[in-house]
Protein backbone atom coordinates (compact mmCIF):
# COMPACT_ATOMS: atom_id res chain seq x y z
CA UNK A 1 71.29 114.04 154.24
CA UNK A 2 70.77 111.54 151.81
CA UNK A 3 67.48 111.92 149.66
CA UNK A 4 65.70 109.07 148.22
CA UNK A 5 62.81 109.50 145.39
CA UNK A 6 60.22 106.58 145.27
CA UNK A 7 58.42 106.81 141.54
CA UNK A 8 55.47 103.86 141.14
CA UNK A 9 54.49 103.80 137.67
CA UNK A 10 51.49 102.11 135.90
CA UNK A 11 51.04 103.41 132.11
CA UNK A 12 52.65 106.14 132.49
CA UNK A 13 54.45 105.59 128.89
CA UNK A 14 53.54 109.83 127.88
CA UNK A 15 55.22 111.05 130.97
CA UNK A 16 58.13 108.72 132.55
CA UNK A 17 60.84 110.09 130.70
CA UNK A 18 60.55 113.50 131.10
CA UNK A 19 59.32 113.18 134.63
CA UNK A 20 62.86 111.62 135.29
CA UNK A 21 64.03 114.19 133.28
CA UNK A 22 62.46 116.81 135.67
CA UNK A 23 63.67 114.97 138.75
CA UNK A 24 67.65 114.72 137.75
CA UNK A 25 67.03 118.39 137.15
CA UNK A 26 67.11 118.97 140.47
CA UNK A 27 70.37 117.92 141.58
CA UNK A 28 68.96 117.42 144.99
CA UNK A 29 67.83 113.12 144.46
CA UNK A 30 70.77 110.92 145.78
CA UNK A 31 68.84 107.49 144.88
CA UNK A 32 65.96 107.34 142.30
CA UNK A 33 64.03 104.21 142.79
CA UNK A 34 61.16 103.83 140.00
CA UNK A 35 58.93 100.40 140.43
CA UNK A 36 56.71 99.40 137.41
CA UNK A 37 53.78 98.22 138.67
CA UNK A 38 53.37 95.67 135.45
CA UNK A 39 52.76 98.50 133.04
CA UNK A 40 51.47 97.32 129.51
CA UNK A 41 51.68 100.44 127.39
CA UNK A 42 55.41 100.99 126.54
CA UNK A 43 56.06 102.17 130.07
CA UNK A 44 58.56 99.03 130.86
CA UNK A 45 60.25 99.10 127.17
CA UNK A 46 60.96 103.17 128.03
CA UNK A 47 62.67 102.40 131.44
CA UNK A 48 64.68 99.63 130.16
CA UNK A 49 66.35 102.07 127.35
CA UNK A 50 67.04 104.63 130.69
CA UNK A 51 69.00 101.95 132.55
CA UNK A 52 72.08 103.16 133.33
CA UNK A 53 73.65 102.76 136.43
CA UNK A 54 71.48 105.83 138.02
CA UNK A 55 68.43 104.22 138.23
CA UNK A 56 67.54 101.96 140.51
CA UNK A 57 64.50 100.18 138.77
CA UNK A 58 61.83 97.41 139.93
CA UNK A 59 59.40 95.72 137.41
CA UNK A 60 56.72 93.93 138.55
CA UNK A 61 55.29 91.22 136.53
CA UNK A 62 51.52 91.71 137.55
CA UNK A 63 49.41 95.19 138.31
CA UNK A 64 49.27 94.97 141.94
CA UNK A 65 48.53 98.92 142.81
CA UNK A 66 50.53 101.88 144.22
CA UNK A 67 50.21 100.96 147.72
CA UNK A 68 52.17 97.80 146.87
CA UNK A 69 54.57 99.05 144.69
CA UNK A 70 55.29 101.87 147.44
CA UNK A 71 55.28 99.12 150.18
CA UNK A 72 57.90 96.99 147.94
CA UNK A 73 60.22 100.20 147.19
CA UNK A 74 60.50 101.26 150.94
CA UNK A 75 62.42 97.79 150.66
CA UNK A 76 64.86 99.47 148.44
CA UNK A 77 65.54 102.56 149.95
CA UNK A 78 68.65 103.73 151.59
CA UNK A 79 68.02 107.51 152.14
CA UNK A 80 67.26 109.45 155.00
CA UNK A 81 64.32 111.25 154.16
CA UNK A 82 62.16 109.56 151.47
CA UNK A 83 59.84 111.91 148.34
CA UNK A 84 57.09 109.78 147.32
CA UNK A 85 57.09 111.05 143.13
CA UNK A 86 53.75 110.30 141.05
CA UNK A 87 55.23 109.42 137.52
CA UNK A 88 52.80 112.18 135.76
CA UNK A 89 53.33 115.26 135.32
CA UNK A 90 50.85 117.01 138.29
CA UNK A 91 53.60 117.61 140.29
CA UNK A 92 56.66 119.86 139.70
CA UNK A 93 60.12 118.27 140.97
CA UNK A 94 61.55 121.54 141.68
CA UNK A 95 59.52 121.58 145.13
CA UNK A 96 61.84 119.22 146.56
CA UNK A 97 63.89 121.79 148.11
CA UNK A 98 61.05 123.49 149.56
CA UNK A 99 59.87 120.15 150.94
CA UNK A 100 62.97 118.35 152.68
CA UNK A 101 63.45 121.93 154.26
CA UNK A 102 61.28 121.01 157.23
CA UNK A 103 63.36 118.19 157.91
CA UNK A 104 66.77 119.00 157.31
CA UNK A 105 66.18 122.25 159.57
CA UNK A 106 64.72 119.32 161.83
CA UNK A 107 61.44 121.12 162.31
CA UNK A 108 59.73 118.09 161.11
CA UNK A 109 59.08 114.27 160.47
CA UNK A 110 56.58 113.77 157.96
CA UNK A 111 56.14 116.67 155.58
CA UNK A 112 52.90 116.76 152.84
CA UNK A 113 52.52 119.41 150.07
CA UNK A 114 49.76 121.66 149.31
CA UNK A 115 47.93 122.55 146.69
CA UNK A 116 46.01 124.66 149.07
CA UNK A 117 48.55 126.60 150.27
CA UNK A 118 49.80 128.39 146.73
CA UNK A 119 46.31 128.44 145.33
CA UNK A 120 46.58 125.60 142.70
CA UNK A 121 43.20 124.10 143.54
CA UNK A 122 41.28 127.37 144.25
CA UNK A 123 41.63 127.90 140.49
CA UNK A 124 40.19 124.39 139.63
CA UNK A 125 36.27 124.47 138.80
CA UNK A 126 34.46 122.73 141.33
CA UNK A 127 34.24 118.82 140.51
CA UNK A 128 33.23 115.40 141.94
CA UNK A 129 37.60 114.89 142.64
CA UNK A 130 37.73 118.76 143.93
CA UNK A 131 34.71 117.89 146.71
CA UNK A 132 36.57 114.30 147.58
CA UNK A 133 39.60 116.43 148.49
CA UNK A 134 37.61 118.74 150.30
CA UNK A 135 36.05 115.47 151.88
CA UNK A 136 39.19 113.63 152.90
CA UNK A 137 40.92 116.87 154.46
CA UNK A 138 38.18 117.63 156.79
CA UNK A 139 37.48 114.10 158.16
CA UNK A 140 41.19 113.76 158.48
CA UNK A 141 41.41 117.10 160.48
CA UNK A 142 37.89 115.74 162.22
CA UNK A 143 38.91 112.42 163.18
CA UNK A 144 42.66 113.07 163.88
CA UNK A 145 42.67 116.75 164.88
CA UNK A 146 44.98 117.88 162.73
CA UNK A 147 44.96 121.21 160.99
CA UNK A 148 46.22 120.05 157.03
CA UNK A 149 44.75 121.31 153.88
CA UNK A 150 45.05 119.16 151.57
CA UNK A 151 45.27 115.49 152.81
CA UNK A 152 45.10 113.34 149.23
CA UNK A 153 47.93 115.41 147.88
CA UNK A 154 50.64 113.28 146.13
CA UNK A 155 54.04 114.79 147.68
CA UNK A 156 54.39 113.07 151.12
CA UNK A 157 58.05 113.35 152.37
CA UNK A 158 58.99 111.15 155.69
CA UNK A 159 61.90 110.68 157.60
CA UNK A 160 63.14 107.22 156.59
CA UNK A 161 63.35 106.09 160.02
CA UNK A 162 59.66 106.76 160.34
CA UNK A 163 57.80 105.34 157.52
CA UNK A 164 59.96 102.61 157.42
CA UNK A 165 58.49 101.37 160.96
CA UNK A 166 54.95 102.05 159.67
CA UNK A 167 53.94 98.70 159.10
CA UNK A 168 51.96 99.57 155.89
CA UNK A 169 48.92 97.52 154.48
CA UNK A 170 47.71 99.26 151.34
CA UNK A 171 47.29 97.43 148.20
CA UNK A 172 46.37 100.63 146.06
CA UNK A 173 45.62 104.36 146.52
CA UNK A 174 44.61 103.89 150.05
CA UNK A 175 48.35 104.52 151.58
CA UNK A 176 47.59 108.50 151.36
CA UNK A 177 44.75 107.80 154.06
CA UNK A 178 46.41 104.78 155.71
CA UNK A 179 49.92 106.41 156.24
CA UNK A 180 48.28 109.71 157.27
CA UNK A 181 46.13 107.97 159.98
CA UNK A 182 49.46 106.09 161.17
CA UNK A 183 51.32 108.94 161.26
CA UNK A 184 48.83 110.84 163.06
CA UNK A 185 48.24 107.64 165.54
CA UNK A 186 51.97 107.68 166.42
CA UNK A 187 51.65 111.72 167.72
CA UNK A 188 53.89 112.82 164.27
CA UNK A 189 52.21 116.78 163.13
CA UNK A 190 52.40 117.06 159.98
CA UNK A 191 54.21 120.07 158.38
CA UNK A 192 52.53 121.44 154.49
CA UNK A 193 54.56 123.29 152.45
CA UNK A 194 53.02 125.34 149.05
CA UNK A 195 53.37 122.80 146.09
CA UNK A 196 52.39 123.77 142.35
CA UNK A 197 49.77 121.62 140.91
CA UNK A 198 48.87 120.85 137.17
CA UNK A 199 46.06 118.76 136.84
CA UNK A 200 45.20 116.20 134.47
CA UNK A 201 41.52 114.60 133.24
CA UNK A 202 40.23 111.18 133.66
CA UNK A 203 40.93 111.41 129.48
CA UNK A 204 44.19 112.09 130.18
CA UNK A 205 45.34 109.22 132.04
CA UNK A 206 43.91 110.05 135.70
CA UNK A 207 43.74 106.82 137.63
CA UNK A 208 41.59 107.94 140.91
CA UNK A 209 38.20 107.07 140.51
CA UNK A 210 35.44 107.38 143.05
CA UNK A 211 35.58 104.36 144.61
CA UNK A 212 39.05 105.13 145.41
CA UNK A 213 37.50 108.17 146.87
CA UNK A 214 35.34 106.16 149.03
CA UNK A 215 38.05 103.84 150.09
CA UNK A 216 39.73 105.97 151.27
CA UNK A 217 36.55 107.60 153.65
CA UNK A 218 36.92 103.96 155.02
CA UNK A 219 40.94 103.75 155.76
CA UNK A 220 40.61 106.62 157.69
CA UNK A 221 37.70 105.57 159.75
CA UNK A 222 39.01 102.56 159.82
CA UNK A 223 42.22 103.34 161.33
CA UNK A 224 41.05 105.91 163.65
CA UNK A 225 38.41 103.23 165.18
CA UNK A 226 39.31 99.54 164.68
CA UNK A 227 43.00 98.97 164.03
CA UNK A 228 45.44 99.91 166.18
CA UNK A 229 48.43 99.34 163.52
């Protein structure tokens, strides 16, 4: 099967190259499809030097947020399962394997990681972003009756044929909770695998704030009571 990595980036001039780095380590990305989401810190000038033929790479003029840039790669992709990639360095590339293995066995659709599952956030000193997670997994299990554990995390993997018939709205970080309630809406379970986890500070470069916290309390209500797509 054909794998497809989708990378937005915004600013993420301290970790793009060696997060590609990390991902062509892996041997297992067919198609590597990075879209600059009009990054002004050195980002762009860094992915123009790594043009080469390998790269399949998007710039957009104007910040519009991940939820666009995601929405404008799934244009792009050719792949038959799809790894949505942060461009810092939280996540570790070398749980792809362990992530496409639900669907390439065919035991699932939509797969999410966990941080959960191998501990990563148990070790994490309890925080405003720590309670939001613990927030967004339980109204998602609440309001959906699912059984996850970790709902905001960043590695969603999908069958291509079925979140590219999601019709997707999200302008920013609001696809986790809009493509989770879709998902969920269209009877897909979804299948967590143990991810590792490094977590950065707000002084590091972390983009969530709280209001994307509380945004994303609305998707899912939203989606569970008042829009049917």
């Amino acid at each position: 099967m054909k794998i497809s990595v989708l990378i937005p980036v915004y600013n993420e001039a301290k970790t793009i190259s060696e997060l590609l780095r990390r991902v062509s380590l892996t041997t297992i990305a067919n198609e590597v499809i990075v879209i600059d989401d009009g990054s002004t810190d050195g980002t762009k000038e860094i992915l123009k030097s790594l043009e080469d033929g390998k790269l399949k790479i998007i710039y957009k003029e104007n910040n519009a947020g991940k939820g666009s840039v995601i929405r404008e790669g799934l244009k792009h992709v050719t792949g038959d399962i799809v790894i949505i990639q942060d461009a810092d360095l939280e996540y570790d590339p070398r749980d792809y394997q362990a992530l496409i293995e639900p669907i390439v066995s065919g035991k699932a659709d939509v797969v999410y990681g966990s941080r959960w599952l191998n501990q990563g956030l148990k070790k994490i000193p309890l925080n405003w972003f720590k309670l939001g997670r613990y927030l967004l997994t339980f109204l998602t299990n609440l309001l959906y009756k699912t059984k996850i554990t970790d709902e905001p995390c960043g590695y969603k993997v999908f069958k291509s044929e079925v979140i590219s018939n999601i019709p997707l709205e999200c302008k920013r970080f609001e696809f986790c909770p809009e493509i989770t309630a879709k998902v969920c809406r269209l009877g897909y379970e979804i299948y967590e695998v143990p991810v590792t986890y490094i977590p950065r500070s707000v002084k590091e470069g972390k983009k969530v704030s709280y209001r994307d916290g509380l945004e994303a309390v609305v998707t899912l209500i939203k989606y569970r009571f008042w829009k049917n797509r």
